[in-house]
Protein backbone atom coordinates (compact mmCIF):
# COMPACT_ATOMS: atom_id res chain seq x y z
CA UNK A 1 166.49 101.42 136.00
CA UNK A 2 163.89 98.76 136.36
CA UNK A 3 160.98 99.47 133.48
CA UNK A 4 162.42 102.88 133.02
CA UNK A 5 162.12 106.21 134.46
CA UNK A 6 158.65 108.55 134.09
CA UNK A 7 160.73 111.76 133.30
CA UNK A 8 163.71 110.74 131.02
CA UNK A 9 166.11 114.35 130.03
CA UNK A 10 168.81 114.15 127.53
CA UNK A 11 170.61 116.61 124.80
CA UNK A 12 172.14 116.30 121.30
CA UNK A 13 175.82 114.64 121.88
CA UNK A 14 177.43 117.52 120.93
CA UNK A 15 175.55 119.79 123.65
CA UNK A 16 175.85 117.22 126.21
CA UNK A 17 179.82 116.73 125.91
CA UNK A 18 182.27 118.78 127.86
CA UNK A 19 184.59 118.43 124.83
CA UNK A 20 187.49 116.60 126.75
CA UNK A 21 187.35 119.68 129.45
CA UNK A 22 186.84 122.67 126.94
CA UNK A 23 183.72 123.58 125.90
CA UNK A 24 184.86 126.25 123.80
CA UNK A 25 186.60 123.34 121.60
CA UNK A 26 182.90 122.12 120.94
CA UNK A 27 182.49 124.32 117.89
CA UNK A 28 183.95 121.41 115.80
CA UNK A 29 180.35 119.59 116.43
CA UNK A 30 179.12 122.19 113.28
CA UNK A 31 181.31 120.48 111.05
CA UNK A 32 179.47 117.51 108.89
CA UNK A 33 179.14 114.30 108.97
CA UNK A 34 182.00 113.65 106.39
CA UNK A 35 184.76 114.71 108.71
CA UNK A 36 183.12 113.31 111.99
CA UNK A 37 183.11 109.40 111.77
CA UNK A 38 181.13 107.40 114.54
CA UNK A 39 184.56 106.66 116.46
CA UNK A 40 185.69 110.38 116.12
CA UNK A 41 182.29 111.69 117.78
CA UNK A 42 182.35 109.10 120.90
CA UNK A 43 185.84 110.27 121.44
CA UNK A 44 185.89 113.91 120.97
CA UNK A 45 182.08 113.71 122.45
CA UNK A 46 182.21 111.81 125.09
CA UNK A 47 179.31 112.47 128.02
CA UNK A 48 181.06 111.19 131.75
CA UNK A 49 178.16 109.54 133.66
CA UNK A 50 177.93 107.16 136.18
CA UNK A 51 175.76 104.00 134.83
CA UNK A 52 174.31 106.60 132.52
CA UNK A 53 173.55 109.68 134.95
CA UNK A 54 175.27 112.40 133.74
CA UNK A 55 177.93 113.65 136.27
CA UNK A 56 177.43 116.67 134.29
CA UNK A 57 174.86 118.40 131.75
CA UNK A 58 174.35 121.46 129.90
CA UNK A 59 173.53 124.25 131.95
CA UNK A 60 170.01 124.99 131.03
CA UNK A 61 169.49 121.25 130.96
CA UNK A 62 170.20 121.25 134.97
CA UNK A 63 168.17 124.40 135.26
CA UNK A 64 165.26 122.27 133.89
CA UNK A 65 166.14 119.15 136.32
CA UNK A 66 166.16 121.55 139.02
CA UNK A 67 162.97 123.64 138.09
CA UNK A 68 160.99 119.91 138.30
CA UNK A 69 162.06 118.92 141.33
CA UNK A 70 161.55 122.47 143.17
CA UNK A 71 157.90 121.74 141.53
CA UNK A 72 157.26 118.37 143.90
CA UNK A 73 157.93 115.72 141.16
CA UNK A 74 160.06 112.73 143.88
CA UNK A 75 163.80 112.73 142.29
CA UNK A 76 163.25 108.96 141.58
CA UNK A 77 161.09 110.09 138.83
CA UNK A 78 163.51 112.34 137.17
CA UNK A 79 167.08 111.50 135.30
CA UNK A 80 169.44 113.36 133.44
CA UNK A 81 171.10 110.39 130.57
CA UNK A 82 173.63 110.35 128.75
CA UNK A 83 172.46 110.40 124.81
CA UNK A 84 174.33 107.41 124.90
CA UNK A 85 172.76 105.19 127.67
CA UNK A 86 169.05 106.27 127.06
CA UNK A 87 168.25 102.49 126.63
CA UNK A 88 169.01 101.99 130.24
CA UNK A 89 166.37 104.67 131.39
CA UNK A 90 163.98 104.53 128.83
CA UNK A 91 161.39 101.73 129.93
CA UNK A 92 157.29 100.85 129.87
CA UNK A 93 157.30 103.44 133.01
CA UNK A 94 158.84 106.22 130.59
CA UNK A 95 156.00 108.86 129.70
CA UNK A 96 158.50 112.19 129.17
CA UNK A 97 161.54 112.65 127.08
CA UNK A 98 162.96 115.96 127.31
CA UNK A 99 165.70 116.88 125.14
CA UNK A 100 167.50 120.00 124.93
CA UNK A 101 168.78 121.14 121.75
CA UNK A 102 171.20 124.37 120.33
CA UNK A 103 171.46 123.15 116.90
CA UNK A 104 168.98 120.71 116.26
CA UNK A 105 168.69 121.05 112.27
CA UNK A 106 172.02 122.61 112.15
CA UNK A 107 170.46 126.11 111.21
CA UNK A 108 172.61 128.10 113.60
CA UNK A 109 175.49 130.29 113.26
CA UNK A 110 178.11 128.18 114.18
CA UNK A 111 176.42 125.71 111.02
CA UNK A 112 176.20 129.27 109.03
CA UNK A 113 180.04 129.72 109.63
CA UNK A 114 181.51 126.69 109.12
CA UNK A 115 179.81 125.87 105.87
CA UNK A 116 181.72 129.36 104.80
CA UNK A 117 184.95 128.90 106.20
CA UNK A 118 185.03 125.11 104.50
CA UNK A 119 183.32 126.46 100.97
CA UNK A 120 185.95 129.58 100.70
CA UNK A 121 188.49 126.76 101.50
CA UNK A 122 187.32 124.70 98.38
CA UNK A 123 186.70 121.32 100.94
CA UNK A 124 183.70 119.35 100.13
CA UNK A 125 181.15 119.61 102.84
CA UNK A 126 178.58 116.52 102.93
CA UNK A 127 176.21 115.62 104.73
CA UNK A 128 174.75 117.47 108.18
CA UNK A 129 176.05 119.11 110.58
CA UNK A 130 177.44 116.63 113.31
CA UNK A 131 175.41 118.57 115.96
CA UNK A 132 171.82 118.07 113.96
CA UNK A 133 172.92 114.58 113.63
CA UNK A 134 173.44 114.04 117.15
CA UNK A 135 169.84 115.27 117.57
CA UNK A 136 167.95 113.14 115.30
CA UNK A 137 170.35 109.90 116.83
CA UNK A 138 168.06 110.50 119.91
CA UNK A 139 165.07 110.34 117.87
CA UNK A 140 166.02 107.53 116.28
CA UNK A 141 167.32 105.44 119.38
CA UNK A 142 166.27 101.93 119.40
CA UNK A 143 164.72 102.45 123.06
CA UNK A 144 163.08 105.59 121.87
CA UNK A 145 161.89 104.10 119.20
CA UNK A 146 160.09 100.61 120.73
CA UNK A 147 158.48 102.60 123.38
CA UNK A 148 156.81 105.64 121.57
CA UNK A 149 153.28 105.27 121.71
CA UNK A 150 153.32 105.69 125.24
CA UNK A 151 156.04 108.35 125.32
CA UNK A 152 155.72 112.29 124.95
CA UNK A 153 158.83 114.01 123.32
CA UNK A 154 159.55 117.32 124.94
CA UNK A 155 162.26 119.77 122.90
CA UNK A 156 163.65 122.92 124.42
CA UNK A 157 166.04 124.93 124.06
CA UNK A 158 167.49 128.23 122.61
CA UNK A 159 167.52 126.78 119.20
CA UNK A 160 163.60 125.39 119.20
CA UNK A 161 162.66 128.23 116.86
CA UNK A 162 164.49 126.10 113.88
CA UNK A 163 161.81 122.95 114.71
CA UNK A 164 158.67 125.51 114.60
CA UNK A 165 159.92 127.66 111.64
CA UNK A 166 160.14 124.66 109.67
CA UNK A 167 157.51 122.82 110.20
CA UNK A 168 160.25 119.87 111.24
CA UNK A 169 158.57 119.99 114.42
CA UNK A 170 155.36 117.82 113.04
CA UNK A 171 157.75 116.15 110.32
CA UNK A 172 159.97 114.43 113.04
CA UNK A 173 156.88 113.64 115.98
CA UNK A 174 157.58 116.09 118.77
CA UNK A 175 154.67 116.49 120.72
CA UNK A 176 155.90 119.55 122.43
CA UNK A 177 158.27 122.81 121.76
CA UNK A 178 158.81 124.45 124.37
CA UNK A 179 159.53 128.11 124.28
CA UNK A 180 160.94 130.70 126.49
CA UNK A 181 162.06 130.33 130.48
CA UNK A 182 161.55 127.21 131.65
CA UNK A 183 160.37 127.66 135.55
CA UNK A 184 157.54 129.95 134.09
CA UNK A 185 155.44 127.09 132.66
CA UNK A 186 157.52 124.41 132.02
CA UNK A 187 156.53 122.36 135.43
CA UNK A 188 152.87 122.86 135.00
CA UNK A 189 153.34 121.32 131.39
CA UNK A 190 155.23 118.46 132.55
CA UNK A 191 153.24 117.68 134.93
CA UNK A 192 149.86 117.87 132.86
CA UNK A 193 151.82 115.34 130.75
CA UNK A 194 152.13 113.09 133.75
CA UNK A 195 148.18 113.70 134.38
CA UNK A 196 146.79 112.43 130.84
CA UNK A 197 145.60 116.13 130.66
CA UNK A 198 146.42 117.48 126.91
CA UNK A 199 149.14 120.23 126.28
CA UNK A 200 149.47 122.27 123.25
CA UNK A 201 151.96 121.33 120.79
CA UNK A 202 154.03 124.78 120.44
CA UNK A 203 154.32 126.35 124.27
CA UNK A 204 155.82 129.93 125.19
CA UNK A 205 157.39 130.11 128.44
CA UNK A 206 157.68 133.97 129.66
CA UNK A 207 160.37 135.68 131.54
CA UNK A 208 160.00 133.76 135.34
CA UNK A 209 160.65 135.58 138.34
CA UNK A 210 163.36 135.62 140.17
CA UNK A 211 161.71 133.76 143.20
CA UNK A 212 160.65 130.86 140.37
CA UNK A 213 164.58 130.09 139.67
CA UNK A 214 165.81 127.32 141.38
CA UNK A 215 170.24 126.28 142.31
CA UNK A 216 171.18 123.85 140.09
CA UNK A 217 171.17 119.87 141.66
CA UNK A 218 173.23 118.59 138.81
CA UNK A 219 177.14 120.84 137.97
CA UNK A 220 176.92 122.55 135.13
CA UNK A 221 179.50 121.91 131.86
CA UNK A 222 182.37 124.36 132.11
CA UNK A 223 181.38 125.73 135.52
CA UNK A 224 179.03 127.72 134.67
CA UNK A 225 176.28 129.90 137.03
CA UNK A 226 174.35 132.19 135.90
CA UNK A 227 174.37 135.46 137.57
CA UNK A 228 171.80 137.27 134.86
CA UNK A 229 169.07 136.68 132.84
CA UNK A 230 167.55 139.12 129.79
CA UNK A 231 169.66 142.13 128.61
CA UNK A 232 167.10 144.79 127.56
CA UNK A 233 169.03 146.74 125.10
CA UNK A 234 166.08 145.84 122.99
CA UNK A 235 167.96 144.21 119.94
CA UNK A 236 164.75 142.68 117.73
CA UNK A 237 166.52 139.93 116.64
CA UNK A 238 168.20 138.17 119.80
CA UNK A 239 166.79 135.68 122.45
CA UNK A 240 167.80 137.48 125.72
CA UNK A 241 165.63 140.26 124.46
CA UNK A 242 162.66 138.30 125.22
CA UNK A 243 163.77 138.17 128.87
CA UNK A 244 163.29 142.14 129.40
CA UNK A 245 165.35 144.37 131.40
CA UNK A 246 168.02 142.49 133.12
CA UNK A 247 167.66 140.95 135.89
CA UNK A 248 170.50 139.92 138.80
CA UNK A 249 170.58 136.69 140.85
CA UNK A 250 171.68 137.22 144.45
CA UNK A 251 174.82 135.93 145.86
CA UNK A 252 173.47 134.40 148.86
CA UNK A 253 171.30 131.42 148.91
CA UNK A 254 172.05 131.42 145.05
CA UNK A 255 174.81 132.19 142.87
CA UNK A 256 177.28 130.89 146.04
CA UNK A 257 175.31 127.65 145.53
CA UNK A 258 175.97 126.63 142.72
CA UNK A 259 179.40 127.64 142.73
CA UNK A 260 180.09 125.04 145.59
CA UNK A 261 177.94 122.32 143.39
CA UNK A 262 180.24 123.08 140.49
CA UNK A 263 183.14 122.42 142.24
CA UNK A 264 182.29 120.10 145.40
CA UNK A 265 180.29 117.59 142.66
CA UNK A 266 181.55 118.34 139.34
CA UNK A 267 185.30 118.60 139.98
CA UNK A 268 185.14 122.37 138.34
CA UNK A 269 188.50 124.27 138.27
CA UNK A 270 187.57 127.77 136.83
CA UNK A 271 183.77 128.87 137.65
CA UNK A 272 181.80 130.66 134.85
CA UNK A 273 179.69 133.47 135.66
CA UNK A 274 177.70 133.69 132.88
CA UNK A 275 175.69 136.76 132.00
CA UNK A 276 174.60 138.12 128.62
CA UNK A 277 176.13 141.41 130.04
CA UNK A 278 178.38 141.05 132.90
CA UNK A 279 179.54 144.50 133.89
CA UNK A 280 175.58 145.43 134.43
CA UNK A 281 175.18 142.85 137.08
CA UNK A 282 173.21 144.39 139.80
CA UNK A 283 172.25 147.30 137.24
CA UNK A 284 168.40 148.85 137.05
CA UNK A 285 168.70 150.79 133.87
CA UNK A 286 171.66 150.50 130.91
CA UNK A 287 174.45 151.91 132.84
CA UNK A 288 176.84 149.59 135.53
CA UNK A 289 176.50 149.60 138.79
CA UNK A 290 180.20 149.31 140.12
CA UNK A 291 179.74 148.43 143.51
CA UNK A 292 177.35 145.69 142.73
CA UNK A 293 179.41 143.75 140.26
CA UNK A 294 183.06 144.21 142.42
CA UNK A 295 180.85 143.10 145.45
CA UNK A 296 179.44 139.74 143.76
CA UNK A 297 183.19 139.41 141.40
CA UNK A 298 185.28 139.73 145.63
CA UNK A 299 182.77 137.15 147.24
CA UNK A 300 183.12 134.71 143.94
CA UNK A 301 186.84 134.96 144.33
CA UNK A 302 187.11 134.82 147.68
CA UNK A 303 184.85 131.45 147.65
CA UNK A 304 186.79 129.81 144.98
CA UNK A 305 190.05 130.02 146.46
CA UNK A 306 189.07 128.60 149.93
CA UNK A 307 188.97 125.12 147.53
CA UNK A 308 192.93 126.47 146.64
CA UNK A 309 195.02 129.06 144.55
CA UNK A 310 194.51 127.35 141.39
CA UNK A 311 190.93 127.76 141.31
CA UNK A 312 190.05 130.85 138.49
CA UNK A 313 186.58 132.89 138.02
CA UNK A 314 185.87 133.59 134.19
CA UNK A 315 182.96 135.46 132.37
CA UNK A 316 181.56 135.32 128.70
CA UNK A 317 179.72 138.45 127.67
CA UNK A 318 179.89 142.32 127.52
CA UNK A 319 178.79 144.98 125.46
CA UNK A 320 181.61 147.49 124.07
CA UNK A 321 179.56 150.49 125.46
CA UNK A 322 179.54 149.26 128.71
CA UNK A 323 183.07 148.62 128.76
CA UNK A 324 184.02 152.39 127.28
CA UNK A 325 181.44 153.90 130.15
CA UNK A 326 183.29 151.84 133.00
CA UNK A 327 186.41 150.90 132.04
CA UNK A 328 187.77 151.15 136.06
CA UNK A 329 185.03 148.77 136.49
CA UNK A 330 186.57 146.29 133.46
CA UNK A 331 190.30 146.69 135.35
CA UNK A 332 189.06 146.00 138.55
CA UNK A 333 187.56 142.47 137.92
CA UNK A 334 190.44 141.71 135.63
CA UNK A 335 192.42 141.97 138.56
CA UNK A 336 190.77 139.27 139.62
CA UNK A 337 189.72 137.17 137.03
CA UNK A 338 192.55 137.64 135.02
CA UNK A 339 195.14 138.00 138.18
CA UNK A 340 198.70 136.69 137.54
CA UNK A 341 199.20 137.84 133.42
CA UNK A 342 196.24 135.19 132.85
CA UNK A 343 194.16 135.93 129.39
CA UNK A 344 190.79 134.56 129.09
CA UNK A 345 188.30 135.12 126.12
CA UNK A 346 185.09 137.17 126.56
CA UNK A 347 181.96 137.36 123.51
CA UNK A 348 181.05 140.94 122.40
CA UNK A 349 178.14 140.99 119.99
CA UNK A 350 179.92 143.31 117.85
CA UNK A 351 176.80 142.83 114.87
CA UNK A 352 177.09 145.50 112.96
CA UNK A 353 179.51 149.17 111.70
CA UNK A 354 176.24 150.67 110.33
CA UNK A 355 174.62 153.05 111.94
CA UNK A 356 171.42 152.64 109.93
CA UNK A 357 171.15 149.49 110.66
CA UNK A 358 171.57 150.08 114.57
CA UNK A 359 168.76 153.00 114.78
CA UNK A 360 166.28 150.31 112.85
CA UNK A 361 167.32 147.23 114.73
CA UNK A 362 169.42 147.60 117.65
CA UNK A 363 168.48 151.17 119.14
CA UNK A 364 169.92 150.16 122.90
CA UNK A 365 173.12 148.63 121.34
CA UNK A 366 175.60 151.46 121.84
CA UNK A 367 173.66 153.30 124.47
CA UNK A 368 174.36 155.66 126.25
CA UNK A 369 176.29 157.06 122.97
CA UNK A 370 174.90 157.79 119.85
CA UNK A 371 174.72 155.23 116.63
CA UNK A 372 176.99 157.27 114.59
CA UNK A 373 179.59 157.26 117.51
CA UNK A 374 179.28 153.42 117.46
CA UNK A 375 182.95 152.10 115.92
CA UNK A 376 184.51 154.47 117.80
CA UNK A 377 183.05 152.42 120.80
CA UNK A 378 183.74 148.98 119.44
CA UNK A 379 187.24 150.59 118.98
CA UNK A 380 187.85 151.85 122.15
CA UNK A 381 185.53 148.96 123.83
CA UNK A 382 187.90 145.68 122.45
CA UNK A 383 190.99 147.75 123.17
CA UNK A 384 190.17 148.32 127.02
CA UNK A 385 188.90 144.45 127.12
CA UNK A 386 192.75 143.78 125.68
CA UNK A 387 194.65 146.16 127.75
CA UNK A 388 192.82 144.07 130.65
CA UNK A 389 194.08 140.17 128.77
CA UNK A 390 190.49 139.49 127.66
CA UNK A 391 190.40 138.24 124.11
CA UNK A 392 187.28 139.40 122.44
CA UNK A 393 184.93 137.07 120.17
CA UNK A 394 183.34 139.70 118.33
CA UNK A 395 180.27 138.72 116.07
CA UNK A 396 179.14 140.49 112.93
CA UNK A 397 175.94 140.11 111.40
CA UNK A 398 175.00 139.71 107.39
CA UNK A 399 171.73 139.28 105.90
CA UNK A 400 170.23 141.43 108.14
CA UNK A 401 166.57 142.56 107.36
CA UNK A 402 166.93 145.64 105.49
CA UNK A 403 170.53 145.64 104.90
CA UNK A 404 172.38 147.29 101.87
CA UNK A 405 175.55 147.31 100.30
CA UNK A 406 176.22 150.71 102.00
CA UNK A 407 175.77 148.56 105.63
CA UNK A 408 178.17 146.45 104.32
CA UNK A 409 180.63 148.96 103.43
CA UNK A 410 180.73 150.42 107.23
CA UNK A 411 181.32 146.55 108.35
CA UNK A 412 184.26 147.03 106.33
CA UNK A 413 185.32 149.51 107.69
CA UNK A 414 184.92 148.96 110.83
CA UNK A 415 186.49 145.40 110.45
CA UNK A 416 189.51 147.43 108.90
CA UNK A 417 189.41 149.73 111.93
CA UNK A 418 189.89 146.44 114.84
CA UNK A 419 191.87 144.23 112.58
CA UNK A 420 195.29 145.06 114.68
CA UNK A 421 193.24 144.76 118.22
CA UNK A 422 192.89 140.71 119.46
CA UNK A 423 189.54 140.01 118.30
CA UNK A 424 187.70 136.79 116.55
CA UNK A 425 185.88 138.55 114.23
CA UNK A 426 183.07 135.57 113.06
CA UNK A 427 180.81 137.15 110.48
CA UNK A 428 176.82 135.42 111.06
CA UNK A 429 174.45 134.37 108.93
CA UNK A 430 171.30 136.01 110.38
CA UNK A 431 169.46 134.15 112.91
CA UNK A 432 165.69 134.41 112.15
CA UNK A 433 164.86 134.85 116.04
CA UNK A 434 162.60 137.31 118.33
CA UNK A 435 160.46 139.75 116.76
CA UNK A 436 162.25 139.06 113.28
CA UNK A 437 162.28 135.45 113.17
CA UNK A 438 160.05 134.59 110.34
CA UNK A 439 161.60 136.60 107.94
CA UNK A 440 164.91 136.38 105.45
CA UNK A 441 165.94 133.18 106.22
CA UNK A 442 169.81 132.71 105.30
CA UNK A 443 171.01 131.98 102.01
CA UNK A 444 174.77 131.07 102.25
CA UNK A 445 175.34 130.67 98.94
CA UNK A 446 174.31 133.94 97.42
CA UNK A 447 175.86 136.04 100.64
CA UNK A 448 179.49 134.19 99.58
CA UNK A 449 178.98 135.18 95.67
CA UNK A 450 178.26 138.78 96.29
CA UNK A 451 181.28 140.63 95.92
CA UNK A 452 181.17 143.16 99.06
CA UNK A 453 179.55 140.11 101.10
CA UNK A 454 181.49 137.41 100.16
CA UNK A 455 184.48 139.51 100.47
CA UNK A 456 183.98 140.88 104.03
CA UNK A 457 182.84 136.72 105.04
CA UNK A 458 186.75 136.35 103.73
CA UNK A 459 187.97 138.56 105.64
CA UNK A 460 186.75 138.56 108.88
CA UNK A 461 187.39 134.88 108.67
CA UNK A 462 191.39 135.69 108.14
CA UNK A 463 191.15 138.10 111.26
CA UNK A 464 189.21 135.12 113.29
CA UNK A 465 190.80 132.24 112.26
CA UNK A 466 194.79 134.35 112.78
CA UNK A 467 193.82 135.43 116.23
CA UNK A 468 192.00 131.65 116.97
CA UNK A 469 195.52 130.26 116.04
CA UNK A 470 197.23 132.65 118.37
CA UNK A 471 195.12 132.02 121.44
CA UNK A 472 194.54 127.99 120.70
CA UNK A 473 196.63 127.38 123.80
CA UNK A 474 193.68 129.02 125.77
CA UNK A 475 191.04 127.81 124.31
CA UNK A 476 192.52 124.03 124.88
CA UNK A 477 193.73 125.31 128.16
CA UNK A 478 191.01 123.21 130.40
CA UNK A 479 191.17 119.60 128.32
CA UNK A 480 191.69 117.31 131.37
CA UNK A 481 194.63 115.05 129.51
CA UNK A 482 197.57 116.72 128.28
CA UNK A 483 198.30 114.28 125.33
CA UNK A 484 195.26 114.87 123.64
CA UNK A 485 195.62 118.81 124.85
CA UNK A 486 198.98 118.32 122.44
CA UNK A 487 197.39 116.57 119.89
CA UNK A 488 194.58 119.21 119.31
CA UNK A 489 196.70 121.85 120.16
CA UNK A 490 199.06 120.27 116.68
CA UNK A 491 195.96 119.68 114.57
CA UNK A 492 194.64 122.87 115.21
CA UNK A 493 197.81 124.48 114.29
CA UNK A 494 198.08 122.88 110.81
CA UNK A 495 194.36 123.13 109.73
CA UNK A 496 194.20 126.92 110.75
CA UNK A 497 197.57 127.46 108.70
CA UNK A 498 196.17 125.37 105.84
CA UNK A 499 192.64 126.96 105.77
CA UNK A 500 194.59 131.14 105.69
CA UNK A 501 196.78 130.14 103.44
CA UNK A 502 193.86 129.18 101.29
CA UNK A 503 191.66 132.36 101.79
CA UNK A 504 194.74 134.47 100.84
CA UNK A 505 195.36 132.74 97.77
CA UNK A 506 191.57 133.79 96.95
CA UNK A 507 192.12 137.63 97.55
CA UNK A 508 190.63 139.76 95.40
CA UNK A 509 190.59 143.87 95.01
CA UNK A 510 187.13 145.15 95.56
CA UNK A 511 188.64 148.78 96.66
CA UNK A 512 186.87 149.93 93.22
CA UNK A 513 183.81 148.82 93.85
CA UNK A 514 183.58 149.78 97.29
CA UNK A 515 184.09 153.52 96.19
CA UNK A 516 181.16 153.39 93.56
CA UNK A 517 179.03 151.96 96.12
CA UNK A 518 179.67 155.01 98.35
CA UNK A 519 179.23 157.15 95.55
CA UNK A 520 176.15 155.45 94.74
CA UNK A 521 174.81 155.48 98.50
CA UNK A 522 175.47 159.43 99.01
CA UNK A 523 173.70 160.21 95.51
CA UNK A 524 171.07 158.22 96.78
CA UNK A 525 171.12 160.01 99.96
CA UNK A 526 171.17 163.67 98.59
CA UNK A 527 168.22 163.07 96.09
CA UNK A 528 165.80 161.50 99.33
């Protein structure tokens, strides 16, 4: 575009990509580089644009688009590029670069777990993760590159906290990190930018108000709208906790919005409502409010199919006490989101069978029941979800600040307790975020060569990888071509097989040691 445009917005390849049509297939972007080659990554990661616009973008990415232009800055001065293309944008008129990152130094969990499920697997892992590499090929672009001294390199994102903790922030040349909800202060910022007037180099963005949140101008990979924002169960290690009490977006004027964008201008055939609690929507306190969530769920439907019957309405996360305190609530929307025998998945943050650990870390996790009642609720929680054709992906959480080998022992258990019920069970490296960020990073190594910890990692990675294999047909479900659908849907097949097969051969009898440990822990327990 000419000399370039002022406000230039991007994300790592891996974020930006739809995946072929299935963004849940995108979790192959935390293997490394040694098993994605260049032609692999512009295949499998291929961003559809239209002389480098994006015809799509990461939802927070179009959330940040929108934010700007609801803050006065003319839409010629904004563009959302393909990672690809930036050399087409990015001119002597270019003074932003936003990028949006969710992996950036491949610190994650997704990073965390694939590094264990290929090192259990004996298979050499080399390099970075593809999705950190995608990030630093924007940093490195050629156009990037020849224009810098006049450029300002904006990074947000849920994953900034890996630049900051770091230091890789300074080390790589980002002016700014920006932290937090974007409409708060991320306009003002941007435009100070545009003004000459110096920002800080770290900024935190708090929760914005409902009023502040703009409708998406540009659809949103996979469909998504977000209904919600913040949780407050008050976990201190997770993002949405930041956010405070949760919040609901209203139907009209907002949510209906960007339903029609997703599907009138980005060719969407299932809408996500995204929520990092879905059955609360419309809730004041920790318990559902029914009418509120069947009232937004019947007016999502009911738009959808006026475009025609083969339109579907998804979610992607839920608590297991909210779905043992309202499990009408759970059958009613499966009736329509999951009408006709359809299964769909749905995240649970499962984190942890401890109930220590839960009183010191997560007290609002299993309210309104008690922390000692807790795996009776994950239980009872996955196996409503099931009865209703959800498939849970249930994370658990090691390295936990704190943790024991008695905490360890109850994720055992517990993971003994679901293994029949259709759950992913991933086990996570701890996430330094929130209130515990700075402490206990992960150490991946040492967590596999533990005996309990290395052998619950194996485990729960035979549960998740056996139940992936069983529902690969849904999670390739929305690729656009069905060739390649069959060619995944093969590959996938043979490298889950091959990967089991592997894990079993490495099984090992730790029933001994578990029952010293509890020995140990209740001697421990009497003496205090």
């Amino acid at each position: 575009m000419g000399n370039g445009v002022k406000i230039v917005l991007t994300a790592e390849g891996a974020t930006a990509s739809e995946t072929l049509g299935s963004t849940v297939a995108g979790f192959i972007s935390a293997l490394p580089d040694n098993y994605i080659l260049p032609f692999i990554s512009r295949f499998y990661f291929k961003v559809d644009n239209k002389r480098g616009i994006v015809k799509k973008a990461p939802y927070g990415l179009s959330k940040v688009e929108a934010s700007l232009l609801q803050s006065g800055i003319p839409r010629e001065d904004i563009v959302i590029a393909s990672p690809y293309e930036l050399d087409k944008f990015v001119g002597d008129n270019t003074r932003i670069l936003g990028i949006y990152v969710m992996d950036p130094l491949g610190l994650s969990f997704g990073s965390g777990i694939t590094y264990w499920i290929l090192k259990l697997a004996n298979l050499p892992y080399k390099g970075m993760p593809y999705i950190a590499r995608s990030f630093l090929n924007i940093l490195t672009n050629k156009s990037v590159l020849r224009h810098r001294k006049h450029i300002k390199i904006l990074v947000g994102g849920p994953a900034t906290w890996q630049l900051t903790d770091t230091g890789f922030n300074k080390r790589l040349g980002i002016d700014v990190v920006y932290e937090g909800e974007f409409e708060s202060l991320g306009p003002s910022i941007f435009k100070n930018i545009l003004n000459g007037i110096d920002v800080p180099s770290v900024v935190y963005g708090g929760p914005a108000p409902l009023e502040k949140i703009p409708t998406i101008v540009t659809p949103s990979n996979g469909g998504l709208v977000e209904v919600t924002r913040g949780c407050g169960r008050g976990c201190t290690f997770c993002t949405p906790t930041l956010s405070g009490m949760i919040k609901s977006l209203p139907f009209e004027g907002h949510i209906e919005k960007e339903i029609k964008i997703n599907i009138e201008k980005g060719n969407a055939k299932d809408i996500t409502l995204h929520s990092e609690e879905f059955f609360r929507y419309g809730a004041k306190d920790i318990h559902p409010n029914p009418n509120k969530v069947l009232d937004l769920v019947e007016k999502s439907y009911k738009l959808i199919k006026s475009y025609g019957d083969d339109y579907t309405l998804s979610t992607d996360f839920t608590t297991a006490a909210v779905a043992v305190e309202a499990p009408k609530l759970v059958q009613e929307v499966a009736d329509y989101m999951n009408e006709g025998g359809r299964w769909s998945f749905i995240e649970m943050g499962i984190e942890s069978g401890s109930p220590r650990i839960l009183k010191k870390l997560m007290p609002g996790k299993m309210l309104p029941y008690k922390p000692e009642e807790y795996q009776d609720i994950v239980e009872q929680g996955i196996g409503i979800l099931n009865d209703n054709r959800w498939v849970v992906v249930g994370t658990m959480i090691l390295n936990l600040p704190g943790e024991n080998d008695y905490d360890i022992i109850k994720d055992l258990e517990l993971l003994d307790r679901i293994k029949k019920l259709r759950v992913i069970t991933f086990p996570l490296p701890f996430i330094p975020m929130g209130a515990l960020r700075h402490r206990d990073f992960t150490i991946l190594d040492k967590m596999l060569e533990d005996p309990l910890r290395g052998e619950f990692i194996r485990r729960a990675l035979i549960k998740a990888l056996s139940e992936s294999k069983r529902s690969l047909t849904l999670a390739v479900d929305k690729m656009y071509n069905p060739i390649i659908k069959t060619v995944i849907l093969n590959i996938g097949n043979y490298i889950m097989d091959f990967v089991i097969n592997r894990y079993k051969m490495a099984e090992r009898s730790i029933d001994k040691l578990i029952e010293i440990k509890k020995v140990e822990m209740e001697s421990s327990l009497q003496i205090s």
